[in-house]
Protein backbone atom coordinates (compact mmCIF):
# COMPACT_ATOMS: atom_id res chain seq x y z
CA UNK A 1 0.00 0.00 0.00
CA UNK A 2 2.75 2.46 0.59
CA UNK A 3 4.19 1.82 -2.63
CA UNK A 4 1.27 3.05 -4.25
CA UNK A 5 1.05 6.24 -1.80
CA UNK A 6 5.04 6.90 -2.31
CA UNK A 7 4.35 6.55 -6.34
CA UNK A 8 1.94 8.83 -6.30
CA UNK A 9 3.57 11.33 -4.68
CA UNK A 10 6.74 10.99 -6.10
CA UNK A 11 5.93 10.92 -9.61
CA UNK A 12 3.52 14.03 -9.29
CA UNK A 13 6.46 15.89 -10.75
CA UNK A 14 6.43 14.08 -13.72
CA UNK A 15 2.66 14.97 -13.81
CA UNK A 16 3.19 18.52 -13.72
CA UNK A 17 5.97 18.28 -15.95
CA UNK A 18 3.71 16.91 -18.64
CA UNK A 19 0.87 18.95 -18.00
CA UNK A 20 2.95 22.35 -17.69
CA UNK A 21 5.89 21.94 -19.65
CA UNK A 22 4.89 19.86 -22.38
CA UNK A 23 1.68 20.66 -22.69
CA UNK A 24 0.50 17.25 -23.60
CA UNK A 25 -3.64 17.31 -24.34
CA UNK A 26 -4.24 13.63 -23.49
CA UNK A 27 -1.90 12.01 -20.05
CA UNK A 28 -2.85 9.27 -18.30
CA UNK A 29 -1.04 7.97 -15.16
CA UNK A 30 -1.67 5.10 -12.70
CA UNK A 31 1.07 4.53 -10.06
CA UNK A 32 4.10 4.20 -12.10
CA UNK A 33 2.53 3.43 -15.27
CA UNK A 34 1.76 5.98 -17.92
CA UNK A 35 0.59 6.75 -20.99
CA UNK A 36 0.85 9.66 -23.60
CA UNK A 37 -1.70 10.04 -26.61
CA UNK A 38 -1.32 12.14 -29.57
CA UNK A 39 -2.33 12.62 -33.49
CA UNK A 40 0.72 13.73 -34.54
CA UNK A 41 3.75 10.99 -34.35
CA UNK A 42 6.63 13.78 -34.26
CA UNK A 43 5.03 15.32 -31.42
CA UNK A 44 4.87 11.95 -29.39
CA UNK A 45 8.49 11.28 -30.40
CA UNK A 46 9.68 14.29 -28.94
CA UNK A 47 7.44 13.93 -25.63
CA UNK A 48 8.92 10.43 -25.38
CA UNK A 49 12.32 12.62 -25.84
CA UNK A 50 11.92 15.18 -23.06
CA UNK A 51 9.97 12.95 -20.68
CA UNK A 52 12.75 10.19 -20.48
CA UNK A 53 15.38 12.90 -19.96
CA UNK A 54 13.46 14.29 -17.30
CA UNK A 55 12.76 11.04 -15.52
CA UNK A 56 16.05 9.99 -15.70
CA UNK A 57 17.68 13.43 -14.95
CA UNK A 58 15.23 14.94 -12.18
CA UNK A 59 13.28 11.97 -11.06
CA UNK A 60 16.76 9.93 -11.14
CA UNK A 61 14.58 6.99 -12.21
CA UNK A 62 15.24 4.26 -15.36
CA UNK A 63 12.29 3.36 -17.63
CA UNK A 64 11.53 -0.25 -18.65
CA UNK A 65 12.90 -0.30 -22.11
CA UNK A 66 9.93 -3.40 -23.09
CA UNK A 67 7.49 -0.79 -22.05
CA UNK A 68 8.98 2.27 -23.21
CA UNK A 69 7.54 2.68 -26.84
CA UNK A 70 4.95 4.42 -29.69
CA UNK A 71 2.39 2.41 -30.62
CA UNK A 72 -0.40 3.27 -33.38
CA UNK A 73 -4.09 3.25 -32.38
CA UNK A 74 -5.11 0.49 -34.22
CA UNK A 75 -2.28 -2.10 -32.60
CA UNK A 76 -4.48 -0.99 -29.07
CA UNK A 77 -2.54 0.09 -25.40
CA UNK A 78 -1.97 -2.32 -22.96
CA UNK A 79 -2.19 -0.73 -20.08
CA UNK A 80 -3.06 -2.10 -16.09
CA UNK A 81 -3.33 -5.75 -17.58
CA UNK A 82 -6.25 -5.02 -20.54
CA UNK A 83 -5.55 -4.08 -24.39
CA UNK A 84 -7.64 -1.19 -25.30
CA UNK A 85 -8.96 -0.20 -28.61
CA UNK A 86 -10.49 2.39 -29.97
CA UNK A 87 -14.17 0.85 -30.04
CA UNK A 88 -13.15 -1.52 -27.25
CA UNK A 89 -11.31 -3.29 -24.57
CA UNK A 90 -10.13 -7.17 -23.90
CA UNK A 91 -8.51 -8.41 -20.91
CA UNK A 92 -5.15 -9.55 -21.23
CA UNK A 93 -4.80 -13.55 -21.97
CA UNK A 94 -2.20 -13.57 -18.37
CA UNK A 95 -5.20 -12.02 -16.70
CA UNK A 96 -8.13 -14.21 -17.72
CA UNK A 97 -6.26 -17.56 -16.93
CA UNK A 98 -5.89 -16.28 -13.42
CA UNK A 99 -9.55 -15.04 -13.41
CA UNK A 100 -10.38 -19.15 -14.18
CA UNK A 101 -7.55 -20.43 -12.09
CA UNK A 102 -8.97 -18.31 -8.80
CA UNK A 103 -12.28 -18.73 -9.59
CA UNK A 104 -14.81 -19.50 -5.98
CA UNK A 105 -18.03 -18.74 -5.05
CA UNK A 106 -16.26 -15.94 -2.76
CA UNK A 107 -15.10 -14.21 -5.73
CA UNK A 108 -17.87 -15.01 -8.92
CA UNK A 109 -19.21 -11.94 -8.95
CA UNK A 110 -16.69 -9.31 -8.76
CA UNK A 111 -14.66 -11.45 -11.53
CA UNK A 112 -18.11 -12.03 -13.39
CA UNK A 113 -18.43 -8.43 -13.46
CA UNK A 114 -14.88 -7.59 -14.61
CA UNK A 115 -15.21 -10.17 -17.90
CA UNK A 116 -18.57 -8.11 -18.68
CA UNK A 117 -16.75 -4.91 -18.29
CA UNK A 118 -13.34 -6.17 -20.71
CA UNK A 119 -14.10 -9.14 -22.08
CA UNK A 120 -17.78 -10.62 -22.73
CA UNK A 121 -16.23 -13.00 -25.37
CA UNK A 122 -14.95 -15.29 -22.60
CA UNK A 123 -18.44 -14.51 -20.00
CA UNK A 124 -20.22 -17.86 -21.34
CA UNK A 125 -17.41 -19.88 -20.06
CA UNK A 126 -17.17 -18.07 -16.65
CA UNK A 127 -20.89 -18.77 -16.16
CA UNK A 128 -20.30 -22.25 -17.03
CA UNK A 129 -17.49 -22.89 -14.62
CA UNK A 130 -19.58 -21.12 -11.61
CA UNK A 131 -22.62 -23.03 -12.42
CA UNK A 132 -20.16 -25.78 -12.27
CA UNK A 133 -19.31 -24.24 -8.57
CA UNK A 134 -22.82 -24.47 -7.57
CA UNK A 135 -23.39 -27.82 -8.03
């Protein structure tokens, strides 16, 4: 829990940085992971620029090269464990099997609710398996 409390706090100066100094219409950040949208590919490869020179100069912090890149709209984010699309959003293959690997009565609901939120594709074989729990 403090990690989450010491992220946010820390990296509120990279906030600020993007809001204020770049200027950056479209920023989204939760806990250390973040995201930067634009229409214009130049402009996103010169955010990229500034913002990993300011996290590793002020912040004194290294970005994950894997997750350090520019991606088109159409290839979708991954972000927080789902892809997301422009007309849509699917949960993340690692992240379903462990929704069907943890799967109780305790818990069918809340993850019942998260496959209708990100993924209905896979819903019919959640309500399977907890019909399955019933029994």
């Amino acid at each position: 829990m403090t990690s989450q409390i010491f992220a946010n706090i820390y990296l509120n100066e990279l906030d600020r940085f993007i809001k204020h100094n770049l200027k950056a219409n479209a920023y989204l950040r939760y806990g250390d992971d973040f995201a930067i949208f634009s229409h214009d590919l130049e402009e996103l490869r010169e955010f990229r620029e500034k913002t990993v020179e300011f996290i590793t100069d002020h912040l004194k912090l290294i970005l994950n090269s894997r997750a350090d890149s520019i991606h088109k709209t159409k290839q979708g984010l991954y972000f927080l464990g789902v892809r997301i699309y422009p007309k849509g959003r699917r949960l993340s293959n690692r992240n379903r099997q462990r929704i069907f690997r943890r799967l109780s009565n305790r818990n069918a609901s809340s993850y019942r609710e998260l496959l209708t939120q990100h993924d209905r594709k896979k819903l019919r074989e959640l309500e399977w398996m907890i019909g399955d729990l019933i029994l």
